[in-house]
Protein backbone atom coordinates (compact mmCIF):
# COMPACT_ATOMS: atom_id res chain seq x y z
CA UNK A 1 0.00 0.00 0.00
CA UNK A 2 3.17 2.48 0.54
CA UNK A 3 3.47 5.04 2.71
CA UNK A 4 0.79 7.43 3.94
CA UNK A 5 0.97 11.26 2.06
CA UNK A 6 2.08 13.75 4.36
CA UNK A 7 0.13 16.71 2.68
CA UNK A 8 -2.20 17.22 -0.14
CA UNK A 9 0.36 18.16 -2.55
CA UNK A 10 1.96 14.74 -1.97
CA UNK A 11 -1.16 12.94 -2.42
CA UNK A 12 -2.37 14.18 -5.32
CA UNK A 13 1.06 13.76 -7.06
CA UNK A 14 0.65 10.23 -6.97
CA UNK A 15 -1.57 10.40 -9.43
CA UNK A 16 -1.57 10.22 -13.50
CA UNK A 17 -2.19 14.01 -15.34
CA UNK A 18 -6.07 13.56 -15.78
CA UNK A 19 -6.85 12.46 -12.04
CA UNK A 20 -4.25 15.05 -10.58
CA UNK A 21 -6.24 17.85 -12.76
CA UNK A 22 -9.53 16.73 -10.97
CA UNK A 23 -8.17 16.72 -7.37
CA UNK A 24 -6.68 20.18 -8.00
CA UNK A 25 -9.93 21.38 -8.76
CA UNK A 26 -11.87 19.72 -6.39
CA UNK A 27 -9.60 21.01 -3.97
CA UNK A 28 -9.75 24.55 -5.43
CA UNK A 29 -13.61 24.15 -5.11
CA UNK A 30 -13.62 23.33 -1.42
CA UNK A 31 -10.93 26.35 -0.79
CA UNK A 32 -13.07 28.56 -2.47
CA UNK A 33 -16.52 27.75 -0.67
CA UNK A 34 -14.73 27.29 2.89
CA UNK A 35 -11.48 29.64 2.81
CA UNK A 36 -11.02 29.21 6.29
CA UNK A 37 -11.05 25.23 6.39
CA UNK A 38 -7.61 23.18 7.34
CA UNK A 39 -6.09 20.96 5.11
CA UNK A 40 -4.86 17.54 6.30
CA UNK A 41 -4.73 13.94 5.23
CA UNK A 42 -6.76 12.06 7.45
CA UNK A 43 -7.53 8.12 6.78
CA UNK A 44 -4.78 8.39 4.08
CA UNK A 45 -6.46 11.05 2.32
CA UNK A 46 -7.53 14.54 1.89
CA UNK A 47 -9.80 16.33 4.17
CA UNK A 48 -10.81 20.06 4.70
CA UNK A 49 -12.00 20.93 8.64
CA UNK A 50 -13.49 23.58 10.16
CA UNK A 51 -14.82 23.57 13.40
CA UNK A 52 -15.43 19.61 12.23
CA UNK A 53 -14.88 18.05 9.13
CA UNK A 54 -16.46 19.21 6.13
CA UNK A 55 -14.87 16.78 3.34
CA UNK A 56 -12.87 13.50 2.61
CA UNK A 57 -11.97 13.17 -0.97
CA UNK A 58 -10.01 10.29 -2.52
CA UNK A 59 -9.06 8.80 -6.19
CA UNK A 60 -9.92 5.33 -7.11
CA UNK A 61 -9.53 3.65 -10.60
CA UNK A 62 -12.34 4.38 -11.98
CA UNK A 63 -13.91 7.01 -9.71
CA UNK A 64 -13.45 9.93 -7.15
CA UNK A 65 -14.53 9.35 -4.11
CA UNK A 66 -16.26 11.85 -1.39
CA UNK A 67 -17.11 11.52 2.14
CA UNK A 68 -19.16 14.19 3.27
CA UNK A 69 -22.84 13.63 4.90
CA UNK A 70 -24.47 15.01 2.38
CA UNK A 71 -26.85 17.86 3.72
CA UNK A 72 -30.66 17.31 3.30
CA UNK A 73 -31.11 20.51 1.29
CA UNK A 74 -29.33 18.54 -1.52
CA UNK A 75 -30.02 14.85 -1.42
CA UNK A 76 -31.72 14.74 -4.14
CA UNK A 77 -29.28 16.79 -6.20
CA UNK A 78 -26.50 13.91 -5.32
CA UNK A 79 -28.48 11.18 -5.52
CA UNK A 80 -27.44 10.33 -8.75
CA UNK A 81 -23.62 9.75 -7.13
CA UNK A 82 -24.79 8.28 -4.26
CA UNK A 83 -22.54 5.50 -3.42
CA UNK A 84 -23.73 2.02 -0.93
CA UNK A 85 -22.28 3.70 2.29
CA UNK A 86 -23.52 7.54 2.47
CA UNK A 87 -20.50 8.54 0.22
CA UNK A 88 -20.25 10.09 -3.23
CA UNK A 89 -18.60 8.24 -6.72
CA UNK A 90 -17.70 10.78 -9.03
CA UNK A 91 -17.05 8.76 -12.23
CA UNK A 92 -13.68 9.78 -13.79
CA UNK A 93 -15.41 9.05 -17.66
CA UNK A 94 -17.99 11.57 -16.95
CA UNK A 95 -17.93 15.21 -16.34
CA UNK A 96 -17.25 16.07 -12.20
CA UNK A 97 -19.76 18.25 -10.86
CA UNK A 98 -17.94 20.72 -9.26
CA UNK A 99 -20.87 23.27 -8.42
CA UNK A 100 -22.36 20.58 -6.23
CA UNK A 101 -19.15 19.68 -4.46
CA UNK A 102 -19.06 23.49 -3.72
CA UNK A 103 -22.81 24.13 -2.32
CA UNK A 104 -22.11 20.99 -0.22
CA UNK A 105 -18.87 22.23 1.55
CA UNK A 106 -20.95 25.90 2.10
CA UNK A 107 -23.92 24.09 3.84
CA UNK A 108 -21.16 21.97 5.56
CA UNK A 109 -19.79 25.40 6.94
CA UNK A 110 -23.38 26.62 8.17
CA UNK A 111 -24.42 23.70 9.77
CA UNK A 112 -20.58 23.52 11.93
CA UNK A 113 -21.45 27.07 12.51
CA UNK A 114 -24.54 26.89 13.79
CA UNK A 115 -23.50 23.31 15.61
CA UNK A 116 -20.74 25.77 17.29
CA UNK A 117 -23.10 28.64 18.06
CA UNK A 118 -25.75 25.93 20.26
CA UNK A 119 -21.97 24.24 21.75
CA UNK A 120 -20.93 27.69 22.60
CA UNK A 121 -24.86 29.01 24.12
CA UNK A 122 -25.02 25.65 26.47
CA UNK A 123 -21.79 26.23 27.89
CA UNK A 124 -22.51 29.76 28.89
């Protein structure tokens, strides 16, 4: 299996042209829609936290791979990726939908905000 990445950079690097061009973006996607988020490789691969995590993402042969719970505001729009276990397969033959990666890492972000804000009100 080799040795675990140590960032993003080094894991997508392992990877041929085409899949390293899809990672970039779906990394630029996630930066973009949560600028604040942490980058780390968790479980041997990518993830983007803030104030929990918001996003796993991971290559495969013949798909990309995404571990988010997918909010209810947009089941339906990802149920045609839906994988078996409450993850996301991104076929790498067809086009990667990028906008929907991006409006689930922004209702990611408001639901760990408002998860902080009722944390933060009980503790007072």
């Amino acid at each position: 299996m080799g040795t675990a990445p140590k960032s993003i950079d080094e894991y997508i690097a392992r990877f041929p042209p085409k899949v390293r061009a899809i990672l970039k973006k779906i990394r630029a996607t996630v930066r973009r829609a949560a600028p604040d988020a942490q980058e780390r490789i968790s479980y041997r691969m990518p993830s983007f936290s803030l104030h929990g995590v918001l996003i796993y993402f991971a290559a495969f042969q013949n798909h990309i791979g995404v571990y988010p719970p997918v909010p209810a505001e947009l089941r339906k729009a990802a149920s045609p990726y839906a994988g078996e276990k409450g993850n996301l397969r991104f076929p790498l033959d067809r086009p990667i939908p990028y906008s929907l990666i991006g409006r689930i890492i922004k209702l990611r972000v408001k639901q760990h905000q408002r998860q902080r804000q009722t944390r933060e009100k009980r503790g007072r």
